[in-house]
Protein backbone atom coordinates (compact mmCIF):
# COMPACT_ATOMS: atom_id res chain seq x y z
CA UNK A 1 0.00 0.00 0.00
CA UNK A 2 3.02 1.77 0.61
CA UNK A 3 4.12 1.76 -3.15
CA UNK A 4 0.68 2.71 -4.14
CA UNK A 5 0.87 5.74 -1.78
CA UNK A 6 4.19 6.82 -3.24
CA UNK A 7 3.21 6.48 -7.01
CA UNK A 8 -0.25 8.52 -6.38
CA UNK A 9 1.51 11.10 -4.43
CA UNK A 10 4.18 11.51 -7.10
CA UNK A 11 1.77 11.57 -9.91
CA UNK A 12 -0.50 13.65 -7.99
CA UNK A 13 2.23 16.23 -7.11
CA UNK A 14 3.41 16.15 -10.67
CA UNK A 15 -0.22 16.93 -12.02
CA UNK A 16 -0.55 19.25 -9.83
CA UNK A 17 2.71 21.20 -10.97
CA UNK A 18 1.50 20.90 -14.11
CA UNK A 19 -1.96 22.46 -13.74
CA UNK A 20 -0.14 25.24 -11.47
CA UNK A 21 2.14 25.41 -14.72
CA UNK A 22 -0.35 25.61 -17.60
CA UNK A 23 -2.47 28.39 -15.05
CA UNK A 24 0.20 30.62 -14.77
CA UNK A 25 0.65 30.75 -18.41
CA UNK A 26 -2.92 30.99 -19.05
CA UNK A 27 -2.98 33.95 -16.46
CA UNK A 28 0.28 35.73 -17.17
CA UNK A 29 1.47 34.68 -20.98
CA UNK A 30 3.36 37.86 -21.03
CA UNK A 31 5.13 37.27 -18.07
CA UNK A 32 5.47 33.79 -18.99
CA UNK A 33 7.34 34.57 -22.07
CA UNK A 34 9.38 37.48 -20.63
CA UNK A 35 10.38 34.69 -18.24
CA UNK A 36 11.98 32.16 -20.91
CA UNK A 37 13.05 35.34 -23.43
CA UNK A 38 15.66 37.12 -22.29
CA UNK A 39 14.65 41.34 -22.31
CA UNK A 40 16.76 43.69 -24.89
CA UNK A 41 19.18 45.31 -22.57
CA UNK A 42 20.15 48.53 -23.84
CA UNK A 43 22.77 49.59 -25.49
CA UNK A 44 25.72 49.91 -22.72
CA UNK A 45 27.54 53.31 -22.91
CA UNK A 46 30.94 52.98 -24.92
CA UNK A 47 33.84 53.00 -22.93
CA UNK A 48 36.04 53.49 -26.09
CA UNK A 49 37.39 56.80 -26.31
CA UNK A 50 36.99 58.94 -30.07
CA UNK A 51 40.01 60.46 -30.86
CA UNK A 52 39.25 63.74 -32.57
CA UNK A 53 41.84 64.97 -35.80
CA UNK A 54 44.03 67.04 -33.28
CA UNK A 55 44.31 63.98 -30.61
CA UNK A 56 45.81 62.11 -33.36
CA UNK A 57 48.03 64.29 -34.59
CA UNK A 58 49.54 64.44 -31.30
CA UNK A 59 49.52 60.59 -30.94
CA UNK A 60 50.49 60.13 -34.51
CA UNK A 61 53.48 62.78 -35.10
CA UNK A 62 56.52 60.80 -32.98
CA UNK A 63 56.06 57.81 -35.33
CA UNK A 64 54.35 58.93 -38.57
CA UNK A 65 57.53 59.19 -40.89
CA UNK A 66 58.93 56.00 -39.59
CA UNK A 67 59.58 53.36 -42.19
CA UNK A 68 56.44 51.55 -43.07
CA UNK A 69 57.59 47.93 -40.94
CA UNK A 70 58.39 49.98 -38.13
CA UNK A 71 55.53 51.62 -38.33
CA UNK A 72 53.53 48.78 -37.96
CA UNK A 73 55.14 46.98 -35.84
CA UNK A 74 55.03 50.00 -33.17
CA UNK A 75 51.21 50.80 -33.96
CA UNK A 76 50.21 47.23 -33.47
CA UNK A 77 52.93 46.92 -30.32
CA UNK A 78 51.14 49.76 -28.88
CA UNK A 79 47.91 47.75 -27.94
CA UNK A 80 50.16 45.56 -25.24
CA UNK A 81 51.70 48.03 -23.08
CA UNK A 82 51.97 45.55 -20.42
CA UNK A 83 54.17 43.58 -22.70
CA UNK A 84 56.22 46.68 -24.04
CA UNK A 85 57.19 46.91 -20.52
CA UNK A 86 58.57 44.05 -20.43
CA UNK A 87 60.43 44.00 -23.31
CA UNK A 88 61.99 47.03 -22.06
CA UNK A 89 62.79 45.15 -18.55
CA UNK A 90 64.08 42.42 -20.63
CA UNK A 91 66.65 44.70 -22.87
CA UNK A 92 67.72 46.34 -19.76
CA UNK A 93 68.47 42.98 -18.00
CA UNK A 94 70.13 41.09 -20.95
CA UNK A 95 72.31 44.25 -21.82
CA UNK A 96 74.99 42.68 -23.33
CA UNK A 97 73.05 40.22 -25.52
CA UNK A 98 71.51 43.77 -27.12
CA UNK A 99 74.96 45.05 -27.90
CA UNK A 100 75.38 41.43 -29.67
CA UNK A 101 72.06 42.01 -31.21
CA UNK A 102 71.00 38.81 -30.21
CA UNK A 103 67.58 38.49 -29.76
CA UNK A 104 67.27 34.90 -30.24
CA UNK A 105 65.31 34.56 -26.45
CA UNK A 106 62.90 37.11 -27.41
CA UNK A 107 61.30 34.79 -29.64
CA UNK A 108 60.60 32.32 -26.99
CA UNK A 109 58.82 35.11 -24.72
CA UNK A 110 54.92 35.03 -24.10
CA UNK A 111 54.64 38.24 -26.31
CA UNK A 112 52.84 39.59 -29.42
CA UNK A 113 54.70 38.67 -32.30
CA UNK A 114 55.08 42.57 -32.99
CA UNK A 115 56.16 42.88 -29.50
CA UNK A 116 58.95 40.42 -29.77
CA UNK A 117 59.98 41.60 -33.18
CA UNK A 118 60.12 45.55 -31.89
CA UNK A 119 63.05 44.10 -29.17
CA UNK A 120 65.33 44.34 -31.75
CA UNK A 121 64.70 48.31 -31.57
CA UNK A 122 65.41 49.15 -28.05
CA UNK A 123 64.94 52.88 -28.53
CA UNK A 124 61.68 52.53 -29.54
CA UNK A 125 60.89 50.13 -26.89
CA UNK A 126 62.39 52.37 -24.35
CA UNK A 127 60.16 55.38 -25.61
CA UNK A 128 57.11 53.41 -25.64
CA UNK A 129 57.81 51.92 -21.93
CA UNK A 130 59.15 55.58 -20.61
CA UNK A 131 55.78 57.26 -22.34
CA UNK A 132 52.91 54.20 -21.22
CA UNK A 133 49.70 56.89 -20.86
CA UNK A 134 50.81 57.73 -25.02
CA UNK A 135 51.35 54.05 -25.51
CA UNK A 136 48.51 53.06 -24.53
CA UNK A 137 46.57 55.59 -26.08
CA UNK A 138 48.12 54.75 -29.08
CA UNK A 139 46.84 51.53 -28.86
CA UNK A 140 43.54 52.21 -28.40
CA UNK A 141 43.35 54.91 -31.29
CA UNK A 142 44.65 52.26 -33.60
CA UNK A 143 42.48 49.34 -32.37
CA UNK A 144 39.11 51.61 -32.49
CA UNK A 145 39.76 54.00 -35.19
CA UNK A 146 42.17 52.61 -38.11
CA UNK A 147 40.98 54.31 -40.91
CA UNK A 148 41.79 57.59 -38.86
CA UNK A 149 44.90 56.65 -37.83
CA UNK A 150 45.84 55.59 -41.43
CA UNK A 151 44.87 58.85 -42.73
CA UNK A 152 46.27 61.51 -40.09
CA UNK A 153 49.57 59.39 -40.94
CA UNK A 154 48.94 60.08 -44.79
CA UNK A 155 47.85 63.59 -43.84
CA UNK A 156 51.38 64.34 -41.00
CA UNK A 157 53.78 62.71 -44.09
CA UNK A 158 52.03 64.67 -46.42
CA UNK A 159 52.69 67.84 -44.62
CA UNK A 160 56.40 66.93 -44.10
CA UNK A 161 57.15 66.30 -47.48
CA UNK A 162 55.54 69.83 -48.71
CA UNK A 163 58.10 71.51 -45.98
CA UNK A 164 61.20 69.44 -47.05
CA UNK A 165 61.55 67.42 -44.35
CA UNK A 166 60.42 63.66 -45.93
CA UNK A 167 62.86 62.63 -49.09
CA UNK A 168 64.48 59.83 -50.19
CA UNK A 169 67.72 59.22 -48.04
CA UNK A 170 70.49 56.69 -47.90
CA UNK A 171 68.64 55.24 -44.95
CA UNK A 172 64.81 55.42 -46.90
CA UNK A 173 63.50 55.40 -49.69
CA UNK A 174 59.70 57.40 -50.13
CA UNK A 175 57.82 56.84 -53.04
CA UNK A 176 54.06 56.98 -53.58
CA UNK A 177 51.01 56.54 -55.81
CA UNK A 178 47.28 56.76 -56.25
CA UNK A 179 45.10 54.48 -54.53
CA UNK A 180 41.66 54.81 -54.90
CA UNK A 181 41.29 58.40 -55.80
CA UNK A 182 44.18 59.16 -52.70
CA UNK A 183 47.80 59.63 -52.85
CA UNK A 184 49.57 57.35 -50.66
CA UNK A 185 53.17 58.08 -49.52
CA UNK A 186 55.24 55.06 -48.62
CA UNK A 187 58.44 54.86 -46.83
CA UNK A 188 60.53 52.11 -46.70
CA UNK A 189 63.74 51.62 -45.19
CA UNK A 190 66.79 51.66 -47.79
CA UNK A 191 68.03 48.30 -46.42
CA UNK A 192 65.52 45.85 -44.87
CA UNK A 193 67.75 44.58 -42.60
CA UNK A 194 66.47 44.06 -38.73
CA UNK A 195 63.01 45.02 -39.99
CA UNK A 196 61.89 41.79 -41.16
């Protein structure tokens, strides 16, 4: 009788969830369905900072006539700061392996590939590291607004080349050419040496 008790009271209980179930949908089918559909949130408030034109030509003007590689290297370096920090550390500890330009345990580090390959420029490293709050705005200009950043640099090269002061030198070479209705002015290092 026992048994018998035991499978009413669990059918029973179960029917009655059920009826309790369908009810409350019945009632409340709006609340129901808010229930198992999760509400639109709204839109959260951007915590990415716009750069405006002049913010960029302040971020942009240190490294907007270097070569093209280093360029890139130090734009996409920029979003690890952490790292850059490190790198720095790292040519300050192993001092003498820099003067030997041997960078063969950088390549084993934890680091962004452009990280890593920027160690073998410890001037640049060391002005990245010594100016972090530019760094790392750097970064984030780059990472949330490449078309701007791509175009102050045209812009900044642009301007230095009307004043004289970006040519063709034993060290680069600057060419450019039209790219969809824009000039683009490439510089490239005369000898690709340590770039690669």
């Amino acid at each position: 009788m026992n048994k018998d008790r035991r499978r009413f009271c669990t059918g029973h209980i179960s029917r009655i969830a059920i009826a309790i179930l369908v009810a409350w949908t019945a009632i409340e089918p709006g609340f129901a369905q808010d229930a198992q559909t999760p509400r639109p949130q709204p839109p959260a408030q951007s915590q990415t900072k716009i750069y405006s034109l002049t913010d960029l030509e302040y971020l942009l003007g240190p490294i907007a006539l270097y070569p093209d590689p280093l360029l890139t290297l130090v734009l996409t370096g920029s979003a690890f700061p952490l790292q850059i920090v490190q790198a720095d550390r790292w040519i300050v500890d192993n001092s003498d392996a820099v003067k030997q330009n041997d960078f063969t345990k950088v390549d084993g580090m934890p680091w962004d590939s452009s990280v890593q390959a920027l160690t073998r420029f410890p001037d640049v490293i060391q002005m990245l590291s010594d100016h972090l709050d530019w760094t790392e705005s750097l970064g984030m200009a780059f990472s949330s607004q490449p078309e701007d950043v791509a175009n102050v640099i045209q812009m900044l090269r642009a301007k230095a080349e009307n004043v004289g002061n970006l040519k063709s030198t034993p060290e680069q070479v600057v060419t450019s050419r039209e790219e969809s209705g824009s000039r683009i002015i490439y510089i490239a290092p005369a000898s690709r040496v340590g770039i690669e």
